[in-house]
Protein backbone atom coordinates (compact mmCIF):
# COMPACT_ATOMS: atom_id res chain seq x y z
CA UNK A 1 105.49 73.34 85.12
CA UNK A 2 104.06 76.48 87.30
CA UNK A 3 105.84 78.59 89.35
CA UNK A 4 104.46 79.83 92.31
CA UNK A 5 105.32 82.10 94.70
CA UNK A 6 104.07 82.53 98.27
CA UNK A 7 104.80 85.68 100.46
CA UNK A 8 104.09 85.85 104.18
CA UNK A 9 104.66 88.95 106.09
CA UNK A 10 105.30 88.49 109.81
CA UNK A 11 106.16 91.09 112.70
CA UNK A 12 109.69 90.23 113.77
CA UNK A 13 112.66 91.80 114.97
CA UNK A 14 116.43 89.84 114.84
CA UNK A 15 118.14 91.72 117.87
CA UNK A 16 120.54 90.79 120.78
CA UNK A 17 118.99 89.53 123.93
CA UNK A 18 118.75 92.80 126.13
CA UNK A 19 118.20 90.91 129.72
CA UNK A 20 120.07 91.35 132.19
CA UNK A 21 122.88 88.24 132.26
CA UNK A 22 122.45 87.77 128.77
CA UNK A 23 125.53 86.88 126.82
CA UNK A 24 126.65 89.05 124.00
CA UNK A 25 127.03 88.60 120.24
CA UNK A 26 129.94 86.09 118.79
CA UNK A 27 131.58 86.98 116.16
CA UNK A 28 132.89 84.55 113.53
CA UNK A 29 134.14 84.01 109.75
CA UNK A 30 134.35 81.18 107.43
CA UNK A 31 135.82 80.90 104.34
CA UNK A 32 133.69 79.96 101.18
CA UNK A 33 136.13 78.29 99.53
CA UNK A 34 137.67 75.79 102.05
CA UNK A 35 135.57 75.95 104.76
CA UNK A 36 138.11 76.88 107.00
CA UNK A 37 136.99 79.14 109.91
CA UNK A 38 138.17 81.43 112.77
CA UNK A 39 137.90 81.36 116.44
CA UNK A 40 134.55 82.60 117.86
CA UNK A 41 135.27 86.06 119.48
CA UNK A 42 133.30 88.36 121.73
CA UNK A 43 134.73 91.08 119.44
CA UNK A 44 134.38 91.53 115.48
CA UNK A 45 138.45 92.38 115.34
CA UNK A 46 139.76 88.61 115.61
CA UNK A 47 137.45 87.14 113.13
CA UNK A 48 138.25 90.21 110.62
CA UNK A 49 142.06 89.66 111.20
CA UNK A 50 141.37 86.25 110.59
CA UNK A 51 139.28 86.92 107.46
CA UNK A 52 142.31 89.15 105.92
């Protein structure tokens, strides 16, 4: 068997959506184990809470 290994480089940037009317970033957590998961919030503190 041979391994191979390809590696691409692209220009790219992961950002929020900075238009005007765009909707913020949701915040969310999941557990690994169970798969259990918070509410989506339009603040990190819920999720964390949650996540505790």
């Amino acid at each position: 068997m041979t391994v191979r290994s390809v590696i691409r480089h692209a220009d790219r940037t992961v950002g929020p959506d900075r238009e005007p009317g765009a909707p913020g970033p949701v915040y969310e957590a999941e557990c690994t184990t169970c798969r259990e998961s918070s509410e989506a919030a339009e603040r990190p503190t819920p999720p964390e809470d949650w996540a505790r």
